[in-house]
PDB file of N, CA and C in Angstrom:
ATOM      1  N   UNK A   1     112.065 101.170  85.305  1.00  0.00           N
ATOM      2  CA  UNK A   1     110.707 100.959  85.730  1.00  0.00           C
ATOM      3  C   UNK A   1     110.570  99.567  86.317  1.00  0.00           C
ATOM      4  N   UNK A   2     110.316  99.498  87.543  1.00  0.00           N
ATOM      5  CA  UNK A   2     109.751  98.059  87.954  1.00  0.00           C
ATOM      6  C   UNK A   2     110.310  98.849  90.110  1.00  0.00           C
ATOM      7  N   UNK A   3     110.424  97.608  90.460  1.00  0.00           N
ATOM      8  CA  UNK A   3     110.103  97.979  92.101  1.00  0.00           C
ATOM      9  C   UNK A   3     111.368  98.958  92.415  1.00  0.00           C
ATOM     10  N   UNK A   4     111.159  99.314  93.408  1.00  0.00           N
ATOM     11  CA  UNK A   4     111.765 100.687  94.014  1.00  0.00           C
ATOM     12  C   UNK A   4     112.509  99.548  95.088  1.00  0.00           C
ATOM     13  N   UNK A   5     114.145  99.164  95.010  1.00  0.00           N
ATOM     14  CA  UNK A   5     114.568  99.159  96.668  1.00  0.00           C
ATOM     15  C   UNK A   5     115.627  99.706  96.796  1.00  0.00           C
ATOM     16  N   UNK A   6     115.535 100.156  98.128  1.00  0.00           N
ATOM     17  CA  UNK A   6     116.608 100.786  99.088  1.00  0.00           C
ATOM     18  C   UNK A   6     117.812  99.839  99.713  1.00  0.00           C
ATOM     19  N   UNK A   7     118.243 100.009 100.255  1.00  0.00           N
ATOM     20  CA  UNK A   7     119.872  99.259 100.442  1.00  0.00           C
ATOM     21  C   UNK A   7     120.052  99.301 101.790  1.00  0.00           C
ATOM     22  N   UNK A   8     119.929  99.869 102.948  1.00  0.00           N
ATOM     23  CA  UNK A   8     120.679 100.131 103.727  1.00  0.00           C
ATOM     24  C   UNK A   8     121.979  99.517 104.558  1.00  0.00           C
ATOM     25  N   UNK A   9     123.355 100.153 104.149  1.00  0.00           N
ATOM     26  CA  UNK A   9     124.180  99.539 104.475  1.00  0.00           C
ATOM     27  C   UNK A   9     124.878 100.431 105.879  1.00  0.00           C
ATOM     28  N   UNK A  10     125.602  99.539 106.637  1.00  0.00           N
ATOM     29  CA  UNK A  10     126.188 100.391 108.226  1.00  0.00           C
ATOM     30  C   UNK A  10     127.215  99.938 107.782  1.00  0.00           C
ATOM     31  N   UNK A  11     128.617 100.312 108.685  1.00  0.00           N
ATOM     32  CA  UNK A  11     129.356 100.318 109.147  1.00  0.00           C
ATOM     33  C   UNK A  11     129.391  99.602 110.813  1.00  0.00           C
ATOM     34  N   UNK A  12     129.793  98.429 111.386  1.00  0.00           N
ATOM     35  CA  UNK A  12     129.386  98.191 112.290  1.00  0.00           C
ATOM     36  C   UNK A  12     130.547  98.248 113.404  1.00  0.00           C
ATOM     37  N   UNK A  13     131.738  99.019 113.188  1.00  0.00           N
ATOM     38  CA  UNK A  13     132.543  99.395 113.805  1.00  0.00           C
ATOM     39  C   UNK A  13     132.781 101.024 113.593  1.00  0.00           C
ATOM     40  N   UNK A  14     132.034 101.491 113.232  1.00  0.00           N
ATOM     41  CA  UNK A  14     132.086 103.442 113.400  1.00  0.00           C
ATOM     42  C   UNK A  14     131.151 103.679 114.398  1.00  0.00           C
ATOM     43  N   UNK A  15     132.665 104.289 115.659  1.00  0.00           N
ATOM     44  CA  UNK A  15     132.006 104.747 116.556  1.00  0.00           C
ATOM     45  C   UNK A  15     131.222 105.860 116.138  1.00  0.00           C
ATOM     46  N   UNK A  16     131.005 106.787 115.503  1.00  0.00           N
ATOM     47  CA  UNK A  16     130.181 107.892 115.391  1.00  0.00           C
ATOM     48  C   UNK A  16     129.746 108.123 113.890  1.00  0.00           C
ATOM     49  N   UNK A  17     128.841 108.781 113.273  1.00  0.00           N
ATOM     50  CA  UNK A  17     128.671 108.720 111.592  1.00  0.00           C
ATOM     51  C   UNK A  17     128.301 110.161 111.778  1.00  0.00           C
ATOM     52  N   UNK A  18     128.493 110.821 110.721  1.00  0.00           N
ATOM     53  CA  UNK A  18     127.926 112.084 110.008  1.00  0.00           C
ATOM     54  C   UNK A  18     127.232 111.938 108.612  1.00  0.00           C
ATOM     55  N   UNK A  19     126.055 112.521 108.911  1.00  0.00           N
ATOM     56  CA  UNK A  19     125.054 112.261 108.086  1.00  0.00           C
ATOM     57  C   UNK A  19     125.567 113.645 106.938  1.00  0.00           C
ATOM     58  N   UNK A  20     125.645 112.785 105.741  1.00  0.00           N
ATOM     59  CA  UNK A  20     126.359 113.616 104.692  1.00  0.00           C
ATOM     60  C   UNK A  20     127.884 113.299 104.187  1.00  0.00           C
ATOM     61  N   UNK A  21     128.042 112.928 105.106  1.00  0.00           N
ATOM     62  CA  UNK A  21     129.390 112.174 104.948  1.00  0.00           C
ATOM     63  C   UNK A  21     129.534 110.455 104.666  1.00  0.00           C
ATOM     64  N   UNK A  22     128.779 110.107 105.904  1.00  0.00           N
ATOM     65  CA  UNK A  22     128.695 108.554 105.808  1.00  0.00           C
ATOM     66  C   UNK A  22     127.905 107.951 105.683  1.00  0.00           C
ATOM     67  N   UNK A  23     126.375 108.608 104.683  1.00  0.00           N
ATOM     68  CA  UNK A  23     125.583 108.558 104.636  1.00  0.00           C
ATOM     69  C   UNK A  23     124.987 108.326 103.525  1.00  0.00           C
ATOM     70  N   UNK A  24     124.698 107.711 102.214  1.00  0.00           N
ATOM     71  CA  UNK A  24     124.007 108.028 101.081  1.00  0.00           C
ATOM     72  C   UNK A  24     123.060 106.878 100.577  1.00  0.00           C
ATOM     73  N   UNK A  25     122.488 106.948  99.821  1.00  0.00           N
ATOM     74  CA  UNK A  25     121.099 106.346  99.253  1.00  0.00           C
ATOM     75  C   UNK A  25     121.654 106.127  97.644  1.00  0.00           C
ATOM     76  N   UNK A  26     121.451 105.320  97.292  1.00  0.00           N
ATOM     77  CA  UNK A  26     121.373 105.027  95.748  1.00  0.00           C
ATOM     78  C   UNK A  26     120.225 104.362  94.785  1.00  0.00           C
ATOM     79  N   UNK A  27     120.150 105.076  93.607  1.00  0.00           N
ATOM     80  CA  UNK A  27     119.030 104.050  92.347  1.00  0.00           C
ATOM     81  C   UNK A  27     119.388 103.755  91.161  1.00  0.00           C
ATOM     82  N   UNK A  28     119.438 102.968  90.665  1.00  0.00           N
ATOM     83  CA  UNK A  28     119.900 102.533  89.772  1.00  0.00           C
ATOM     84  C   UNK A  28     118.598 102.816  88.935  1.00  0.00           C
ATOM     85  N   UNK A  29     119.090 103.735  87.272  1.00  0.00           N
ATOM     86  CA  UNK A  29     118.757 104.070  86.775  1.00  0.00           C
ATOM     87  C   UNK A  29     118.755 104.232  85.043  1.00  0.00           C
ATOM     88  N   UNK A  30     118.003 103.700  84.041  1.00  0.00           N
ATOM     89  CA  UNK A  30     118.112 103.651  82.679  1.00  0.00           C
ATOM     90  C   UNK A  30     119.295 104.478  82.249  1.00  0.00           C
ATOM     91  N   UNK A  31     119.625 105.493  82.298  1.00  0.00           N
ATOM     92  CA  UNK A  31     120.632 106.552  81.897  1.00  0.00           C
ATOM     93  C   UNK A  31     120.893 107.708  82.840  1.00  0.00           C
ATOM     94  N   UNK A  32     122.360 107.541  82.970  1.00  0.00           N
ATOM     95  CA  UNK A  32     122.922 108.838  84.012  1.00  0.00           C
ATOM     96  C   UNK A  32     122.977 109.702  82.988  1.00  0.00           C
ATOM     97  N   UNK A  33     122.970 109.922  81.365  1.00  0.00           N
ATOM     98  CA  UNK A  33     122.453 111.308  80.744  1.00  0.00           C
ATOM     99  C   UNK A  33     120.988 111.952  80.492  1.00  0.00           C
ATOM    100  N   UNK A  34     120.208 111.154  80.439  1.00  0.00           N
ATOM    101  CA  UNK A  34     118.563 111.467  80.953  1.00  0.00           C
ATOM    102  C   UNK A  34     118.411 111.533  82.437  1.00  0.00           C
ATOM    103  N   UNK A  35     119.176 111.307  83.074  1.00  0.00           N
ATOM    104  CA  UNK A  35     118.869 112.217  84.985  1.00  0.00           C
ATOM    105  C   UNK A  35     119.799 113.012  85.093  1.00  0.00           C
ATOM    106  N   UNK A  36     120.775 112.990  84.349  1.00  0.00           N
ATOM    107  CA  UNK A  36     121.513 114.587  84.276  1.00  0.00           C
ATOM    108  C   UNK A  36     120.723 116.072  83.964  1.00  0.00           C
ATOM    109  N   UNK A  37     120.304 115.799  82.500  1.00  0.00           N
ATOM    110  CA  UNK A  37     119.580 116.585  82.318  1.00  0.00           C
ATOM    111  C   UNK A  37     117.807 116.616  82.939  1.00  0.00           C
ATOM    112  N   UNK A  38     117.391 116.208  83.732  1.00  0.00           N
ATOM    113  CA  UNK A  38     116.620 116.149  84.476  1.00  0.00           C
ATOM    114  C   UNK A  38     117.491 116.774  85.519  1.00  0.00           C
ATOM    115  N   UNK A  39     118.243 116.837  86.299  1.00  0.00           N
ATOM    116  CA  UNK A  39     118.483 117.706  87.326  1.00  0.00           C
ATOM    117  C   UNK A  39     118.950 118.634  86.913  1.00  0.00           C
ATOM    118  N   UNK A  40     119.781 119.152  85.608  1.00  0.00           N
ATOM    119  CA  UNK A  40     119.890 120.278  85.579  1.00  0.00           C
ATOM    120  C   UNK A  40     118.648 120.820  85.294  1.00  0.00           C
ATOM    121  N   UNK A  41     117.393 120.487  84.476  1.00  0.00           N
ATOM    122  CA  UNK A  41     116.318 121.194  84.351  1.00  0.00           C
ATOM    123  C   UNK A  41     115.617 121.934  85.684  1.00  0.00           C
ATOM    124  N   UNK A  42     115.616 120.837  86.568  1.00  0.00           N
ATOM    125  CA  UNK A  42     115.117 121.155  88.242  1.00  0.00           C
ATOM    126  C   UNK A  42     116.060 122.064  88.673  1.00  0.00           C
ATOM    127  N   UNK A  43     117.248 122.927  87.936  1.00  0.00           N
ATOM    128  CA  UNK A  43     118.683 123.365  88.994  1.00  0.00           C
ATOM    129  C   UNK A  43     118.894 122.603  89.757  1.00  0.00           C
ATOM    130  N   UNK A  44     119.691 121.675  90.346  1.00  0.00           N
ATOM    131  CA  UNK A  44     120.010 120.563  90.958  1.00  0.00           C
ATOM    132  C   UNK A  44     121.043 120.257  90.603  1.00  0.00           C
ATOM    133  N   UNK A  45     122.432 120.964  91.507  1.00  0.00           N
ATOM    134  CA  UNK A  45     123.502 120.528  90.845  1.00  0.00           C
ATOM    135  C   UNK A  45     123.904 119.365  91.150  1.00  0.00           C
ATOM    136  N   UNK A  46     125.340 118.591  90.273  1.00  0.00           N
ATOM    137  CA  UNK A  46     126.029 117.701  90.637  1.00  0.00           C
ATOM    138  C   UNK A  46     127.022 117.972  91.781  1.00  0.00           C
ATOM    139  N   UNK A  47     127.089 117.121  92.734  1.00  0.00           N
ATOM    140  CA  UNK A  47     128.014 116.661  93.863  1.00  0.00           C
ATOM    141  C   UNK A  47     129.155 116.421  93.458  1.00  0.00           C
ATOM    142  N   UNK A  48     129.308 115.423  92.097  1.00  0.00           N
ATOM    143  CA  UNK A  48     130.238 114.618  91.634  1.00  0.00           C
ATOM    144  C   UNK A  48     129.914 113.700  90.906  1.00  0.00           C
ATOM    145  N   UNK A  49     130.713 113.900  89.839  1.00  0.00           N
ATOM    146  CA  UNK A  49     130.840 112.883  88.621  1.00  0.00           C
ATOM    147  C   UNK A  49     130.138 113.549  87.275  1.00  0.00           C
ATOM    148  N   UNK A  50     130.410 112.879  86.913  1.00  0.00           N
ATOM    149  CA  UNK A  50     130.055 111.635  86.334  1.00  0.00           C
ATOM    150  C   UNK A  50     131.179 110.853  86.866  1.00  0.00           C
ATOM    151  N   UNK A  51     131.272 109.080  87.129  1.00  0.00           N
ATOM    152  CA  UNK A  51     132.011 108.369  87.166  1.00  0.00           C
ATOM    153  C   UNK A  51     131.953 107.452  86.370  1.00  0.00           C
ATOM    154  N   UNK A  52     133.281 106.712  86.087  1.00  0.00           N
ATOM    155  CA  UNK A  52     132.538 105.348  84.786  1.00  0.00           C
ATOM    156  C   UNK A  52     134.385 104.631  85.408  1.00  0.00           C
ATOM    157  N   UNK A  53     133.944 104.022  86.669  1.00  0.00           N
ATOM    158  CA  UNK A  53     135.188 103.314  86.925  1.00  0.00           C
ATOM    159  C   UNK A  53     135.370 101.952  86.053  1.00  0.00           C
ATOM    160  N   UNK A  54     134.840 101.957  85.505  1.00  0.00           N
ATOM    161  CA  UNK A  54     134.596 100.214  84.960  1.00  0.00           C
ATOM    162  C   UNK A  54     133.373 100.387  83.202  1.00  0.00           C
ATOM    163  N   UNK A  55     133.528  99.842  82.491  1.00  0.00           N
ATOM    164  CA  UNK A  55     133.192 100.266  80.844  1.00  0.00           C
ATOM    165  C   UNK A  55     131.700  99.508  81.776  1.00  0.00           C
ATOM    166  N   UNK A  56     131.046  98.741  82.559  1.00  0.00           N
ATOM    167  CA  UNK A  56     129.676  98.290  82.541  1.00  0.00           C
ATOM    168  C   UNK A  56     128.953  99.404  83.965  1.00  0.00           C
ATOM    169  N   UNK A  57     129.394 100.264  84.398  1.00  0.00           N
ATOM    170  CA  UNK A  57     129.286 100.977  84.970  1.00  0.00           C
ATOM    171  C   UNK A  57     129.324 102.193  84.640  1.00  0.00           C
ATOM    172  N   UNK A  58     127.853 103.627  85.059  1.00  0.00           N
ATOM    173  CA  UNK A  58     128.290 105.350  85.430  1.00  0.00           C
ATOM    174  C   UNK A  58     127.824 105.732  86.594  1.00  0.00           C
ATOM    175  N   UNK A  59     128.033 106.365  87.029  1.00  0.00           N
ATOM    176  CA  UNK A  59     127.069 106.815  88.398  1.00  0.00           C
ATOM    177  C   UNK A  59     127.669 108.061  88.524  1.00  0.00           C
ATOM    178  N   UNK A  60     126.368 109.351  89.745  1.00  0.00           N
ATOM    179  CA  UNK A  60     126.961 110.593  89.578  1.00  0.00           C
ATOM    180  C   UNK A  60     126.309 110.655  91.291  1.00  0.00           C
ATOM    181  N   UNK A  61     126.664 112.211  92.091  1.00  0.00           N
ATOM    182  CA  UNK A  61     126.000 112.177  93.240  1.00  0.00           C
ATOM    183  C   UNK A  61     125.675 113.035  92.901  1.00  0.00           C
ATOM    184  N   UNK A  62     124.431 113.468  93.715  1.00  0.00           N
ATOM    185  CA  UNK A  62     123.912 115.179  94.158  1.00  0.00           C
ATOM    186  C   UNK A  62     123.803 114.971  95.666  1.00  0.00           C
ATOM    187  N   UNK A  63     123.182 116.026  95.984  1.00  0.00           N
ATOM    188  CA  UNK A  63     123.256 116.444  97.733  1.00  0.00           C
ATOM    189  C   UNK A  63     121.639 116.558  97.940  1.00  0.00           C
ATOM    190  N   UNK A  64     121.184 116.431  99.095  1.00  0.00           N
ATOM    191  CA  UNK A  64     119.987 116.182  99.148  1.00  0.00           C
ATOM    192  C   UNK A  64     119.994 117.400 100.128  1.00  0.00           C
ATOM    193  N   UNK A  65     118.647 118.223 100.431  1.00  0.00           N
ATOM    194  CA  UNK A  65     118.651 119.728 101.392  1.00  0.00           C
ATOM    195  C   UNK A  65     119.453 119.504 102.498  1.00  0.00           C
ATOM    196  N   UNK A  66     119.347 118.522 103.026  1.00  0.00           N
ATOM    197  CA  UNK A  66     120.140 118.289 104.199  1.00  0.00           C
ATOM    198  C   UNK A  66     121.287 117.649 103.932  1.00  0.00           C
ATOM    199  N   UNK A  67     121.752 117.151 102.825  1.00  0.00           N
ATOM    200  CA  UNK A  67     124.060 116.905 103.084  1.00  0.00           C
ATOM    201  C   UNK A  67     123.648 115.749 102.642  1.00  0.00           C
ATOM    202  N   UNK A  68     122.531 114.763 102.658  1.00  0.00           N
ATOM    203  CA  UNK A  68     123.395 113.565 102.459  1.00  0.00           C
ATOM    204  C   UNK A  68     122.941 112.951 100.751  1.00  0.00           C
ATOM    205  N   UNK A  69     124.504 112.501 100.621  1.00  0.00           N
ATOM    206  CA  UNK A  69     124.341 111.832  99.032  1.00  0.00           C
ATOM    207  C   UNK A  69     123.886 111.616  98.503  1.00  0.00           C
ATOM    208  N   UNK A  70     123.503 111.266  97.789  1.00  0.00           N
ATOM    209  CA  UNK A  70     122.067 110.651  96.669  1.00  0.00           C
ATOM    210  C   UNK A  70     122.598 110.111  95.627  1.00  0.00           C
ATOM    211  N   UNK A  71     123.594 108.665  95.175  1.00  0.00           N
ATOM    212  CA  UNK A  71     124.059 108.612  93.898  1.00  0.00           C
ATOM    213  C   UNK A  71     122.682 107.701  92.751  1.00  0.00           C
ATOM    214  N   UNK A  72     123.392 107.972  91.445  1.00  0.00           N
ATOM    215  CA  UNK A  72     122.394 107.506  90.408  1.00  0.00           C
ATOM    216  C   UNK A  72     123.530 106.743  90.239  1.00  0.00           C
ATOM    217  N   UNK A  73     122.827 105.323  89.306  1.00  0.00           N
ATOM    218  CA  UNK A  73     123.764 104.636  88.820  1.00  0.00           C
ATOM    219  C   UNK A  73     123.067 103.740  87.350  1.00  0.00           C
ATOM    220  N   UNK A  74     123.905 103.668  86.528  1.00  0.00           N
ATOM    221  CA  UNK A  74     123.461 103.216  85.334  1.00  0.00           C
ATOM    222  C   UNK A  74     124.781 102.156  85.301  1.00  0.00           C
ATOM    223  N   UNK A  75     123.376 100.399  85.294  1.00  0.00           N
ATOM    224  CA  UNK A  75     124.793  99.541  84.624  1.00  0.00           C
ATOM    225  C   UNK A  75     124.792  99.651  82.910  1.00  0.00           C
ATOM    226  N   UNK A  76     125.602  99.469  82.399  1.00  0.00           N
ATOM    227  CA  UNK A  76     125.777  99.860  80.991  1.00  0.00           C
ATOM    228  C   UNK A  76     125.902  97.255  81.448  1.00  0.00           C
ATOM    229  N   UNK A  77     125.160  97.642  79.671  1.00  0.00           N
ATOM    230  CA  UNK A  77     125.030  96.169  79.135  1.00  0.00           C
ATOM    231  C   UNK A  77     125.979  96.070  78.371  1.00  0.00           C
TER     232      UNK A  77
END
């Protein structure tokens, strides 16, 4: 809970992008197991993951109607 921001990051040497591919949005979020089960409640499957590359890090993707990514991310303290 507190402000909402967006990221937007490019690539400034890709000649061409595909949206869905090279494309995604992220939020960082209290718990990737309380928005798990929040998307499975909505049916909303997972894309991928759970991930936990790192013990202060999880994050997961879903797909948005149109292809492109959507990851959640929880820093663990």
């Amino acid at each position: 809970s507190g402000e909402t921001q967006i990221e937007l990051i490019y690539n400034a040497k890709a000649d061409n992008i595909t949206i869905g591919k090279d494309i995604s949005l992220g939020f960082v979020v209290d718990s990737i197991e309380q928005i798990s089960e929040i998307l499975k409640k909505k049916n909303i499957p997972l894309h991928s993951g759970p991930f936990q590359p790192n013990p202060s890090i999880k994050f997961i993707y879903i797909l948005d109607p149109n292809g492109v990514k959507i990851q959640f991310v929880e820093n663990i303290k």
